[in-house]
Protein backbone atom coordinates (compact mmCIF):
# COMPACT_ATOMS: atom_id res chain seq x y z
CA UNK A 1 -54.79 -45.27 -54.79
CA UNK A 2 -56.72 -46.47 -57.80
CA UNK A 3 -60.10 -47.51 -57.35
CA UNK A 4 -59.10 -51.79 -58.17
CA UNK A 5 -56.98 -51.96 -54.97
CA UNK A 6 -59.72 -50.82 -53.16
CA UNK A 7 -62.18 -53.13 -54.06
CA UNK A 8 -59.68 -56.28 -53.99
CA UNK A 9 -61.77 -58.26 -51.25
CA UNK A 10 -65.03 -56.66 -52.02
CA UNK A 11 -67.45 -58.79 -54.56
CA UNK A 12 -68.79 -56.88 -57.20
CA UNK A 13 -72.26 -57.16 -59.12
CA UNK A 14 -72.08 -54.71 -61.52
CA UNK A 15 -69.30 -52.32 -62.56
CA UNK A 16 -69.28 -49.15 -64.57
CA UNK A 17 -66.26 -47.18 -63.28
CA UNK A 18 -62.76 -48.12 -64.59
CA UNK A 19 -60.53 -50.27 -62.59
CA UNK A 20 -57.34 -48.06 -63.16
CA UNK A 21 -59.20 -44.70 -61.95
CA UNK A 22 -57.44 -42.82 -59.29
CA UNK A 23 -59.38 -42.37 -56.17
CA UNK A 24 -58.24 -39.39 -53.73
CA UNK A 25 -60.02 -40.44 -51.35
CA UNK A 26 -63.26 -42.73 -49.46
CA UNK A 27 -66.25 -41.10 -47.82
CA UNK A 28 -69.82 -42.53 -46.35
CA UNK A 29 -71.03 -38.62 -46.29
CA UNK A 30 -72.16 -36.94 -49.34
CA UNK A 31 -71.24 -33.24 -47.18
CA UNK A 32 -67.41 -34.32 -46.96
CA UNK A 33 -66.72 -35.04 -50.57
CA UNK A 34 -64.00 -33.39 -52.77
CA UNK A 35 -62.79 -33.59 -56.02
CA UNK A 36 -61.71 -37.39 -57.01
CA UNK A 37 -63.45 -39.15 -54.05
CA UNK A 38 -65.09 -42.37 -53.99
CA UNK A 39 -68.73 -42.36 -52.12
CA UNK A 40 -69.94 -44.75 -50.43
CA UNK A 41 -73.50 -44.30 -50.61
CA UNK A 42 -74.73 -46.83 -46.88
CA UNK A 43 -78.10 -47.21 -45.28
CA UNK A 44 -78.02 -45.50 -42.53
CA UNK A 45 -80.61 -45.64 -39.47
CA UNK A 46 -82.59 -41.93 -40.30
CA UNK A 47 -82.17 -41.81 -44.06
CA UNK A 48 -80.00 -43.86 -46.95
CA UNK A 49 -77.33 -42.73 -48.59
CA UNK A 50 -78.53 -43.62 -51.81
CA UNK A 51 -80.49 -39.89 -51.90
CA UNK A 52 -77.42 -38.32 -51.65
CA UNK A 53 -75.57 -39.73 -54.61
CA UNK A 54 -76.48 -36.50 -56.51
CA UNK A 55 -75.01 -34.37 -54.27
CA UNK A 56 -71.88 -36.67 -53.85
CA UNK A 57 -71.19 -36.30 -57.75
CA UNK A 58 -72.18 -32.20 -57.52
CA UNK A 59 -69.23 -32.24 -54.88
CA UNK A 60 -66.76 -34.08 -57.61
CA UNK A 61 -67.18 -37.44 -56.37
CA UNK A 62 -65.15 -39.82 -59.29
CA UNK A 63 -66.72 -42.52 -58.56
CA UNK A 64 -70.01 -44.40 -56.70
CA UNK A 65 -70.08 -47.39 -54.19
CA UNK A 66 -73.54 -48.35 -53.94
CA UNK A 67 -75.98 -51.50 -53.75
CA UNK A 68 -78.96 -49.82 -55.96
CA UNK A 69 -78.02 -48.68 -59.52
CA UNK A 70 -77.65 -44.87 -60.04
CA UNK A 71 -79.47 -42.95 -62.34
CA UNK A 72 -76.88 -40.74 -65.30
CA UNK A 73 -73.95 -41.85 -66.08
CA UNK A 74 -71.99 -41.49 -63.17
CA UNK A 75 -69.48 -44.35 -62.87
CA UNK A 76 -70.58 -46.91 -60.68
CA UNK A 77 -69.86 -49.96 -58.74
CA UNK A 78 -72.62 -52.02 -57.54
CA UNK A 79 -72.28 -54.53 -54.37
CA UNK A 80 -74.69 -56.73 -52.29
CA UNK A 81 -73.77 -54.81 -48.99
CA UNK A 82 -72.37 -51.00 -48.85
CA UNK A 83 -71.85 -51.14 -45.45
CA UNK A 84 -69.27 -54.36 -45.72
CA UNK A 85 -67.90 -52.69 -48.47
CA UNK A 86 -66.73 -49.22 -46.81
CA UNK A 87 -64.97 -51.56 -44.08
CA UNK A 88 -62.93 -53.18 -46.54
CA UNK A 89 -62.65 -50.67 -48.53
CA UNK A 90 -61.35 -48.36 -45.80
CA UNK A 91 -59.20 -50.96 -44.05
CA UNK A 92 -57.02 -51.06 -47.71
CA UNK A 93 -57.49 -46.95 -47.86
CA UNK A 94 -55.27 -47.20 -44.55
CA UNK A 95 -53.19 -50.13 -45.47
CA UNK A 96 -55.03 -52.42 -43.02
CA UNK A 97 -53.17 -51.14 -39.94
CA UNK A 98 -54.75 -53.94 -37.79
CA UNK A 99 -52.97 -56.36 -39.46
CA UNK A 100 -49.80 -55.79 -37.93
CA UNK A 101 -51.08 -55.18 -34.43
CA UNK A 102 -52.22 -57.89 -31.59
CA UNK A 103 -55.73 -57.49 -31.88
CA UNK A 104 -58.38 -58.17 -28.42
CA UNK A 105 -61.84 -57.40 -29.15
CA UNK A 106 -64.49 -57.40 -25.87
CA UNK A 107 -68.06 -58.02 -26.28
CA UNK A 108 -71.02 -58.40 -23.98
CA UNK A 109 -74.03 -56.41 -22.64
CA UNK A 110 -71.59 -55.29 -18.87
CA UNK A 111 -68.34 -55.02 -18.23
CA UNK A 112 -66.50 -54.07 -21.70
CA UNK A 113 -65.02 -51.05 -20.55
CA UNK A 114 -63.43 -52.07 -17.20
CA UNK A 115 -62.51 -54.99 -18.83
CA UNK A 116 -60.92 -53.53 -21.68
CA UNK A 117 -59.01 -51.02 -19.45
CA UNK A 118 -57.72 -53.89 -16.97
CA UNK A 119 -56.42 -55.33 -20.26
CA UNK A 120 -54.38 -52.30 -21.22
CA UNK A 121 -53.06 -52.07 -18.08
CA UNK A 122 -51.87 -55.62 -18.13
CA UNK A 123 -50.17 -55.69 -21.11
CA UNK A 124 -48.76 -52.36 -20.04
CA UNK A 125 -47.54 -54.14 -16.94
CA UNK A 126 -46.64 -57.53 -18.31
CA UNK A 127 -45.10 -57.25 -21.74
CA UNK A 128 -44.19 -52.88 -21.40
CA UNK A 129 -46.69 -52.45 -24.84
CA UNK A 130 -47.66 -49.05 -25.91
CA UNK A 131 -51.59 -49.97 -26.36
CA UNK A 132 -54.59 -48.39 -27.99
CA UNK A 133 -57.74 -48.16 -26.67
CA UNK A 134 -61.25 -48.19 -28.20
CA UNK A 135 -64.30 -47.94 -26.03
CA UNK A 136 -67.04 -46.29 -24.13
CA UNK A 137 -65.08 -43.71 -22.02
CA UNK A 138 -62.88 -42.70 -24.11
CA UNK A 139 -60.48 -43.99 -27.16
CA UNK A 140 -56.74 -43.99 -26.17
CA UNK A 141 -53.47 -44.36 -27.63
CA UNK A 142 -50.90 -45.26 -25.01
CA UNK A 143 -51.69 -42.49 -22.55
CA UNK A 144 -52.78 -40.12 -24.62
CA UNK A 145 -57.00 -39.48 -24.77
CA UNK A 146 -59.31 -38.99 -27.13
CA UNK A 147 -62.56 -38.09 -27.46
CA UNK A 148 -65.29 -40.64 -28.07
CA UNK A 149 -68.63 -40.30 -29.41
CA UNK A 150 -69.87 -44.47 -29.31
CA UNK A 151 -68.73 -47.40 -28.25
CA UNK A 152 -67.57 -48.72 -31.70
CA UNK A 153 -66.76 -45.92 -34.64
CA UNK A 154 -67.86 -46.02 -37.90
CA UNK A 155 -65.62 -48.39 -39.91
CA UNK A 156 -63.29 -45.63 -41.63
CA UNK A 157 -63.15 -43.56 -38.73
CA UNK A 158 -62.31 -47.05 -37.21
CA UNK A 159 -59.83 -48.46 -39.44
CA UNK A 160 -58.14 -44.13 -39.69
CA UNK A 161 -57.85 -44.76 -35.54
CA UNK A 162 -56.08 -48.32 -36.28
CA UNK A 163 -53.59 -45.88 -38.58
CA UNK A 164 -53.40 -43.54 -36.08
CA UNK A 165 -52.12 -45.87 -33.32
CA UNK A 166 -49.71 -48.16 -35.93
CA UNK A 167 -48.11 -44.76 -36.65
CA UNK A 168 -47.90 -43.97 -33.23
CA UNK A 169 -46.17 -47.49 -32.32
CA UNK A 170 -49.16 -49.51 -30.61
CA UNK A 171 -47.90 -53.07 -30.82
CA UNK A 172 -51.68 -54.08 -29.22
CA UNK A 173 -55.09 -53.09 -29.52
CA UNK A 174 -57.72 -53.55 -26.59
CA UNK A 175 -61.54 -52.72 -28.32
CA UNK A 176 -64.65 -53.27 -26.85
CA UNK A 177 -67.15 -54.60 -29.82
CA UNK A 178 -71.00 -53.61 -29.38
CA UNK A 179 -73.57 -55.84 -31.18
CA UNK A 180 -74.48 -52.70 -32.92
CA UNK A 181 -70.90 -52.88 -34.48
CA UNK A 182 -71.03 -56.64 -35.39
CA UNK A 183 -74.23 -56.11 -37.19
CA UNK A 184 -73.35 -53.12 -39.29
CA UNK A 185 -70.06 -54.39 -39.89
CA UNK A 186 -68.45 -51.75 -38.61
CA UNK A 187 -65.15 -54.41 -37.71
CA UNK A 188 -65.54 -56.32 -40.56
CA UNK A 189 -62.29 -57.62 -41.99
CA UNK A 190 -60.55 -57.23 -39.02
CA UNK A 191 -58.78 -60.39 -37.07
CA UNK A 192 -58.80 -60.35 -33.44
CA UNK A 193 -56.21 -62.46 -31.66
CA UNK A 194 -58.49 -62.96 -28.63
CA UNK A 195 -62.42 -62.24 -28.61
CA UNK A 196 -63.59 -61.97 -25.11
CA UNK A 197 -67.71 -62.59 -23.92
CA UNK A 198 -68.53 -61.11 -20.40
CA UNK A 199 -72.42 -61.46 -20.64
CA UNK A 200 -75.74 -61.10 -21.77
CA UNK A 201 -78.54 -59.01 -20.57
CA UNK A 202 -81.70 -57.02 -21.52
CA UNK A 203 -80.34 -54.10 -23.53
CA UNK A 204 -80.41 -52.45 -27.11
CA UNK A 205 -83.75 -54.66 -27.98
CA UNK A 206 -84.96 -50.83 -29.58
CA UNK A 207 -82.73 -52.39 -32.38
CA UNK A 208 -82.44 -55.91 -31.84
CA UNK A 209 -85.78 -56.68 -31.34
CA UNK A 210 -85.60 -59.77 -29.32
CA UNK A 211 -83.32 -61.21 -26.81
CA UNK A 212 -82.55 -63.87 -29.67
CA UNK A 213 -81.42 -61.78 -32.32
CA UNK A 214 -79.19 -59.67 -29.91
CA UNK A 215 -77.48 -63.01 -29.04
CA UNK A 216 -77.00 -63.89 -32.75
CA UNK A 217 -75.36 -60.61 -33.12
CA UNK A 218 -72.90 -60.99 -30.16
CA UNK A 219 -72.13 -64.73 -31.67
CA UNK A 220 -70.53 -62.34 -34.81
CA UNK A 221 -66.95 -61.73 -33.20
CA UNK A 222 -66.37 -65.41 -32.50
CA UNK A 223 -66.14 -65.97 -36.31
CA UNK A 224 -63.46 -63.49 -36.45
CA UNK A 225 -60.85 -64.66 -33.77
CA UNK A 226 -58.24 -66.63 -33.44
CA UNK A 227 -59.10 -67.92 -29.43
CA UNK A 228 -62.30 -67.01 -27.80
CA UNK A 229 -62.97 -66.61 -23.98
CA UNK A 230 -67.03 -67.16 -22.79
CA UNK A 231 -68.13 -66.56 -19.21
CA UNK A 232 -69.94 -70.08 -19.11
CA UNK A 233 -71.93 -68.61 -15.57
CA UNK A 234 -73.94 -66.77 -18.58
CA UNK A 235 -77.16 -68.86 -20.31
CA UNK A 236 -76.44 -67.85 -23.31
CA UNK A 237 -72.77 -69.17 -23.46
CA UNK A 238 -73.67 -72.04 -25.12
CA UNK A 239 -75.08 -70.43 -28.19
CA UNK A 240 -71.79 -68.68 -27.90
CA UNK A 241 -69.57 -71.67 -28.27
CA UNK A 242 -71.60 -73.54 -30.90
CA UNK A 243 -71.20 -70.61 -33.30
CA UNK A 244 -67.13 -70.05 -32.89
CA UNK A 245 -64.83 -71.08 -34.99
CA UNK A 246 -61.95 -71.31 -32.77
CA UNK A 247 -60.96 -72.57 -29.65
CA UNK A 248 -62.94 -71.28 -26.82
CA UNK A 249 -61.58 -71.26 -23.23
CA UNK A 250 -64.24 -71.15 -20.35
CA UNK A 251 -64.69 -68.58 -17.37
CA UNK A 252 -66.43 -68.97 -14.51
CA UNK A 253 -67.12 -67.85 -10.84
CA UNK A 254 -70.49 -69.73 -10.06
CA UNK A 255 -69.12 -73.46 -11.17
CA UNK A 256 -66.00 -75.50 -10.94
CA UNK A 257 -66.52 -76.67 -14.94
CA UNK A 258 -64.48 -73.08 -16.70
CA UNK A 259 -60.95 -73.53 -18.07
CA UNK A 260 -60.28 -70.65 -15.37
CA UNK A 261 -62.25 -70.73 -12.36
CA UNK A 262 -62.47 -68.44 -9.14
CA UNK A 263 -63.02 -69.99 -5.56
CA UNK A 264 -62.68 -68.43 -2.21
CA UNK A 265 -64.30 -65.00 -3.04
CA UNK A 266 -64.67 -62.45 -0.64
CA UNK A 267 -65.88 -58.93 -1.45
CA UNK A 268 -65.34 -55.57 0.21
CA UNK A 269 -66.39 -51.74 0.00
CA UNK A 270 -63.14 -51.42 -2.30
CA UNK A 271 -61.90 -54.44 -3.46
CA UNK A 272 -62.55 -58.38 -4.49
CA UNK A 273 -60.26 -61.30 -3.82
CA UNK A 274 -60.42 -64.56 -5.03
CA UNK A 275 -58.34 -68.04 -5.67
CA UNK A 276 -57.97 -68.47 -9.69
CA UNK A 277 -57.51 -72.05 -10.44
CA UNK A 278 -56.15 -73.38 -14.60
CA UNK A 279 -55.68 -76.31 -15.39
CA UNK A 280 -52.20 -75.67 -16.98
CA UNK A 281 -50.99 -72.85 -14.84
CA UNK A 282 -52.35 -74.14 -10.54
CA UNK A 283 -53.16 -71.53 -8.52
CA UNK A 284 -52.84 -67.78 -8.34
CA UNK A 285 -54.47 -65.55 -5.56
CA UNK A 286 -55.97 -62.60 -7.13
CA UNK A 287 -56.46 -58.80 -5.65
CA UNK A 288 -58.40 -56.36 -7.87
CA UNK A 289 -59.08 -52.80 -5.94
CA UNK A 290 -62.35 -52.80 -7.46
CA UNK A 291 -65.46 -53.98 -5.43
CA UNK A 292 -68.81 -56.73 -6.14
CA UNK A 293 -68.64 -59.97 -7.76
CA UNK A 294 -68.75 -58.84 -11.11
CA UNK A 295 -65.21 -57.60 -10.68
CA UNK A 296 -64.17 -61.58 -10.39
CA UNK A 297 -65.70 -61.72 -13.72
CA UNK A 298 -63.84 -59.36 -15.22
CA UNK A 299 -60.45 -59.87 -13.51
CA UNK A 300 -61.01 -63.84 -14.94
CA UNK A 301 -61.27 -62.39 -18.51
CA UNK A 302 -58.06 -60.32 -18.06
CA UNK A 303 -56.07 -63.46 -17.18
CA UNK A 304 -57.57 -65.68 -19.62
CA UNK A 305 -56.57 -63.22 -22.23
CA UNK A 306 -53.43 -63.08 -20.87
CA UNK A 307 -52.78 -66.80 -20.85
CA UNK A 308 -54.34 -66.46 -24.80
CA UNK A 309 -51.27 -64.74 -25.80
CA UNK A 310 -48.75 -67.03 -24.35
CA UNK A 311 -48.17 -64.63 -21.05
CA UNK A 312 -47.36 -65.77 -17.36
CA UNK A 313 -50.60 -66.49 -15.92
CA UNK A 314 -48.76 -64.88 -12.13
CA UNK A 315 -47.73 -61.72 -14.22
CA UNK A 316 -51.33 -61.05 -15.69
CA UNK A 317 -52.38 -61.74 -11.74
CA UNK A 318 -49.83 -59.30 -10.10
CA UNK A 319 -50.87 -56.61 -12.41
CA UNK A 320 -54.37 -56.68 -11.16
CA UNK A 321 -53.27 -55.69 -8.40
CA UNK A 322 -52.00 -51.92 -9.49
CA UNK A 323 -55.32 -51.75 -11.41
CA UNK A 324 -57.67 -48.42 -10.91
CA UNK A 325 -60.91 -48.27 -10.97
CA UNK A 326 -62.94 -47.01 -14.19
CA UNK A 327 -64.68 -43.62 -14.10
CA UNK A 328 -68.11 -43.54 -13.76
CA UNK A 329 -67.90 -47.48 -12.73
CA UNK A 330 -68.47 -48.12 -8.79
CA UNK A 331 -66.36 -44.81 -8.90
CA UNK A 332 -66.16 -43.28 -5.20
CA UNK A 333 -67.33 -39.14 -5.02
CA UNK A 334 -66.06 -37.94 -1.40
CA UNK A 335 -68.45 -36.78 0.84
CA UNK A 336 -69.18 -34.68 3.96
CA UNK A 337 -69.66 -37.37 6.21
CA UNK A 338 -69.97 -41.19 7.22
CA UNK A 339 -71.86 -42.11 4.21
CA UNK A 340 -70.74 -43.14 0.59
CA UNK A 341 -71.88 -41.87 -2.52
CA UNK A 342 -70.86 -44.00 -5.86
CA UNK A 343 -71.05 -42.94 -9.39
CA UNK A 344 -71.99 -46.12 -11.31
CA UNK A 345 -72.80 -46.54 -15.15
CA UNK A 346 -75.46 -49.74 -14.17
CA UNK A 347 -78.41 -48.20 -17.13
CA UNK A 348 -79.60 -52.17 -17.54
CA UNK A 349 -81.76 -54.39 -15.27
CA UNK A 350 -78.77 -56.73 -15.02
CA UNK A 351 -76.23 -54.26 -14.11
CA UNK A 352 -78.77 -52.41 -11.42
CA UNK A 353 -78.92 -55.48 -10.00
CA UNK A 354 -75.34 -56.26 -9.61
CA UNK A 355 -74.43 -53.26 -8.37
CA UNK A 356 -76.90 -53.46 -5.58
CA UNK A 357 -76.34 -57.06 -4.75
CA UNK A 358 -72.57 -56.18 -4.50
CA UNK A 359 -73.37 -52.92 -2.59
CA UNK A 360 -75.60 -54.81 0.08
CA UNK A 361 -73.36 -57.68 0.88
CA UNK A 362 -70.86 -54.44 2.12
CA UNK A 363 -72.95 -51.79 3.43
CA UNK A 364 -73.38 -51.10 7.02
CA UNK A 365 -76.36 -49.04 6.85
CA UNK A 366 -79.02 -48.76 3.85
CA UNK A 367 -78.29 -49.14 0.27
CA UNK A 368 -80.32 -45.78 -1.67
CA UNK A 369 -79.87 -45.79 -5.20
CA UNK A 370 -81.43 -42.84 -7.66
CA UNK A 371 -82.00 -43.73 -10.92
CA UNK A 372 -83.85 -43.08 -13.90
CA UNK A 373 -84.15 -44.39 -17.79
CA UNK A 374 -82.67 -43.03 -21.12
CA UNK A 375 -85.34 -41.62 -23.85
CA UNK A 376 -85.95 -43.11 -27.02
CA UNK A 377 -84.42 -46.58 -26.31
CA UNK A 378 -85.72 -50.32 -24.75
CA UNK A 379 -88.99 -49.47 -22.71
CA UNK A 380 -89.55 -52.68 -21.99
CA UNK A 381 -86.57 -52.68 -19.53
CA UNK A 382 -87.94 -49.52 -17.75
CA UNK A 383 -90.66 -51.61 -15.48
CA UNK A 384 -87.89 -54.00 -14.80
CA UNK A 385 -85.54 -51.79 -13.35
CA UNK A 386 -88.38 -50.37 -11.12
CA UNK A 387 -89.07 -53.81 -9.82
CA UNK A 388 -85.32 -54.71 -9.22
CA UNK A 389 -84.85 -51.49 -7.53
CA UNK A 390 -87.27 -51.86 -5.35
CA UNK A 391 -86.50 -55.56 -4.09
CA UNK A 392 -82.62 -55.01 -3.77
CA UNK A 393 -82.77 -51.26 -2.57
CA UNK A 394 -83.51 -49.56 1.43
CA UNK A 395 -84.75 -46.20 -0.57
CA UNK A 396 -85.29 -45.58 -4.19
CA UNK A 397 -85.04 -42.27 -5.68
CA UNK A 398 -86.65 -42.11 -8.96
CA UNK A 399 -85.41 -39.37 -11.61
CA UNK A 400 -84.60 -38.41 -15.18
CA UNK A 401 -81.94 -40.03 -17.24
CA UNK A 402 -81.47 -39.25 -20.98
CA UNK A 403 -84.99 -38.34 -21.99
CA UNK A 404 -84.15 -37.54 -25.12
CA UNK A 405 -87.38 -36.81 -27.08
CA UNK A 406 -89.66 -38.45 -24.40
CA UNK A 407 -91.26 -36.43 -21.63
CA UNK A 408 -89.34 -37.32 -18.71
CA UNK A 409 -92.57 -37.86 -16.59
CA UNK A 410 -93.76 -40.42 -18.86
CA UNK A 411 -90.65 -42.42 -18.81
CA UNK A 412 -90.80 -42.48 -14.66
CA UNK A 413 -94.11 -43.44 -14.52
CA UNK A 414 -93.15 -46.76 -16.64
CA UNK A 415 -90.39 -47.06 -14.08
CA UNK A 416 -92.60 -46.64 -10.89
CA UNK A 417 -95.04 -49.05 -12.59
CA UNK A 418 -92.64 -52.36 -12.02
CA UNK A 419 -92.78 -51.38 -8.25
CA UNK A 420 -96.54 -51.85 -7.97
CA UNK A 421 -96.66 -54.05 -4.70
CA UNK A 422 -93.14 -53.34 -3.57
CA UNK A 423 -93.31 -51.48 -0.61
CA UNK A 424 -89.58 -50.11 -0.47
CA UNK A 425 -90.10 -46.50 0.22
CA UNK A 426 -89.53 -44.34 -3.29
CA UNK A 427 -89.63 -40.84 -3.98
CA UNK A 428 -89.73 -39.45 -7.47
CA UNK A 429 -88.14 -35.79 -8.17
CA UNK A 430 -88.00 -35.57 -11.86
CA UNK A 431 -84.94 -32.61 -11.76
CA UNK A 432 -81.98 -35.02 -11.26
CA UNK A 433 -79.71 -32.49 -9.74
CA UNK A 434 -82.52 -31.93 -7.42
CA UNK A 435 -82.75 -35.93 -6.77
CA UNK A 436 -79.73 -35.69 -5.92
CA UNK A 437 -79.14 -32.98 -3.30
CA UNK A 438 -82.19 -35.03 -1.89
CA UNK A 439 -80.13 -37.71 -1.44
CA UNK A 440 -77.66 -36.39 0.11
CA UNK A 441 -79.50 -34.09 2.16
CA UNK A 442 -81.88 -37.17 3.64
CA UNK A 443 -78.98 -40.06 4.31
CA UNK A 444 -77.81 -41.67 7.67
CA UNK A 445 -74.89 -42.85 9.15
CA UNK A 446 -73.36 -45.90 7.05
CA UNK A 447 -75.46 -45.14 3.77
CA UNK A 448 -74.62 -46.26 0.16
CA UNK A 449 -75.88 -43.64 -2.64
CA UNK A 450 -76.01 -45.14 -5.67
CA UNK A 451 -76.35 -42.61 -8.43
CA UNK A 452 -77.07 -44.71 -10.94
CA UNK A 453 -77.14 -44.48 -15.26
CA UNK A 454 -75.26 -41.62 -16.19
CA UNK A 455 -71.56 -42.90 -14.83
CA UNK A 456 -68.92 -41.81 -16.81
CA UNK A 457 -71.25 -39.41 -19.34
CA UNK A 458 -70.88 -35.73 -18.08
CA UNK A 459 -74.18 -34.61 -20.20
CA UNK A 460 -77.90 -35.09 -20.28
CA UNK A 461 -79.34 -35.32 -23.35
CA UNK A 462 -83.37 -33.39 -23.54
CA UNK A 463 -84.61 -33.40 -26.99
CA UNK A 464 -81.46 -34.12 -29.52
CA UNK A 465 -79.27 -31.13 -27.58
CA UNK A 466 -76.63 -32.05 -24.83
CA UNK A 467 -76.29 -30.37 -21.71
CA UNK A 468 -73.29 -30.22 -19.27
CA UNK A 469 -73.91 -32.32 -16.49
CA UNK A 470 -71.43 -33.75 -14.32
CA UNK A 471 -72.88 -35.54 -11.24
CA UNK A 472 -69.28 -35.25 -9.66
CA UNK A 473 -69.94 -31.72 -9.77
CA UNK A 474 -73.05 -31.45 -8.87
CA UNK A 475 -72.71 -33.81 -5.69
CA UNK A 476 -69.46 -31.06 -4.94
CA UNK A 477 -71.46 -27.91 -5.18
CA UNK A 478 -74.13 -29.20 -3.13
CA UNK A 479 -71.95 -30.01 -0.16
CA UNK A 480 -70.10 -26.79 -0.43
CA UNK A 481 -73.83 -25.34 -0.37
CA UNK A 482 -74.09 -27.77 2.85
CA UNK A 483 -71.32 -26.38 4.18
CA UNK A 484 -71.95 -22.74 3.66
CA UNK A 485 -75.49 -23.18 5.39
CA UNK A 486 -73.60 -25.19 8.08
CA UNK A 487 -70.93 -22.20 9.25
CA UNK A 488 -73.79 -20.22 9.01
């Protein structure tokens, strides 16, 4: 491809490198380039990649994408923003693969991932699409899995998935969109048929900053859509619709104002039903297998999307219905007894407390929940979390998360700190597999464990190393252990 087609839709400042010049190929690390590549030299959040245009050239780079002027002679082109430019110039590399896909993009603090999944399986259901998946969990293409390292990819390895599932016959995509994404342009020049907004709670302010500017980024997707869908229950849903630009259609549970509204809810240990009431469409009764009011949320954005792209609003309903639940999301672990333990992904003050709200309006005995608080990220939610815990919860277990490069004990002692004055009884075992063979060792009849934070992640991360560790497993072994000691 030569190097003028791939900087079509990118404004250049300054150009040194010849328009006709073939490029073999478009890389963001200095490491991975060959003979005849273009680099891409970004800002990245440890170092820039402006120190490693040297080494870029040494490895036979033809050419240099950069925003600061190189030293030599190297040929050059010089933008205002790298980071825009490698989207666009990687979504031409690939021949813009999301262009000929329907496009859903899902963004919000909770509930992306079991959103996004309820969405695959719809249009799975509804309209018999082979879909591709981008998220949290896992990225998938139909029902094939692949490994995932974040939430949103870097935008080659991005737009190179989009190619992947094109080739493959996807006719939709179903992506959830962090802020981190929006604001790195990571899914720049990409349309989305339908952007979806489930919420917006503390989280990520490590590299937002403020609540404000974590908003602002999460505004970013509704600029880029053709139809937007807002949970209008949220308070910052208005900022939300004042910055799209396209029609927005309203969710709600708490009001009777939404485009889409639910009434009648009633919750259970497994499941929520509700009434869903559109204007256009009347009246459809809804089942979702998947407990606590926040499942009403996200079973309203499934429909709305649905109803965005034209489908039967009692289709998108009836395939709710079929839905599973998400690993490592309210996700049952079988047990030894008449107790429950659930595997939940709730690592936010918001989504703690929705999870124990939902768990409490079910549970017949005491609601216990062990949790602790990732390393290296948002302290200021860490006291927060203590305090919720300790308001909502029967028994709080206190442990280790992600520490990451921050002594464990530390991070627990800014947790414990929010619970000052809360006289819920606590106990703090730093060893999280030993929290939780505590747990299970100390519950009664009609319990809810909530092991809470780690959900679907099957590692914990101590310094910058990750080590196995799979709470299913661990909750497996120690009632095997249990049983040994019983037969005994």
């Amino acid at each position: 491809m030569k190097l003028k087609e791939l900087l079509k839709d990118i404004e250049v400042l300054e150009q040194t490198a010849p328009d006709e010049l073939e490029i073999g190929g478009v890389r963001y690390d200095s490491r991975a380039v060959k003979p005849g590549d273009v680099f891409v030299a970004i800002v990245g959040f440890e170092t820039d990649g402006h120190k490693y245009i040297d080494s870029a050239v040494k490895n036979g780079a033809a050419a240099i994408v950069c925003q600061i002027r190189p030293e030599g002679d190297v040929p050059f082109v010089r933008v205002e923003n790298s980071r825009l430019a490698l989207a666009l110039m990687s979504r031409a590399w690939f021949g813009d693969p999301a262009a000929g896909m329907t496009m859903i993009g899902v963004t919000g603090t909770n509930g992306k991932t079991t959103t996004t999944l309820l969405i695959k399986h719809m249009l799975e259901e509804v309209c018999g699409a082979k879909v591709g998946l981008i998220g949290t969990n896992s990225n998938m293409i139909g029902s094939e899995e692949l490994h995932t390292e974040r939430t949103t990819p870097e935008s080659y390895e991005l737009q190179q998935l989009f190619r992947q599932m094109a080739d493959a016959g996807c006719t939709h995509v179903v992506m959830e969109v962090s802020s981190h994404s929006l604001v790195l342009d990571r899914v720049a020049g990409i349309r989305f048929a339908v952007g979806i907004f489930t919420n917006l709670t503390q989280d990520h302010l490590d590299f937002h900053g403020t609540m404000e500017s974590y908003a602002e980024a999460k505004t970013l997707l509704f600029s880029q859509c053709d139809k937007g869908i807002v949970n209008i229950d949220d308070k910052w849903a208005p900022l939300m619709i004042e910055r799209a630009k396209c029609p927005i259609t309203t969710i709600s549970v708490d009001s009777t104002e939404g485009d889409l509204i639910a009434r009648d809810l009633r919750t259970a240990p497994d499941s929520v039903k509700f009434v869903a009431l559109h204007g256009e469409d009347g009246l459809a009764r809804v089942f979702l297998p998947i407990p606590g009011k926040f499942s009403a949320y996200n079973a309203l954005c499934v429909i709305a999307a649905g109803i965005c792209l034209g489908l039967p609003m009692d289709k998108c309903v009836a395939s709710l219905r079929t839905a599973h639940g998400v690993k490592g999301r309210v996700e049952v672990v079988p047990t030894d007894g008449d107790y429950t333990i659930l595997i939940d992904y709730a690592h936010t003050p918001d989504a703690l407390e929705n999870v124990l709200r939902a768990m409490k309006e079910v549970t017949p005995g005491r609601v216990v929940v062990l949790f602790g608080c990732g390393g290296d990220r948002d302290k200021t939610k860490r006291p927060l979390m203590g305090a919720i815990a300790a308001k909502l919860a029967d028994f709080v277990i206190v442990t280790s998360d992600n520490p990451r490069t921050e002594e464990p004990g530390e991070i627990i002692n800014e947790i414990v700190a929010g619970m000052k004055g809360i006289r819920t009884p606590r106990a703090v075992i730093e060893n999280r597999r030993e929290a939780i063979a505590y747990a299970i060792d100390n519950h009664m009849p009609g319990d809810i464990i909530i092991l809470a934070g780690k959900g679907h992640e099957d590692y914990q991360i101590i310094g910058k190393e990750k080590h196995h560790m799979d709470e299913r497993e661990i909750v497996a072994e120690h009632l095997q252990l249990r049983a040994r000691k019983k037969a005994n």
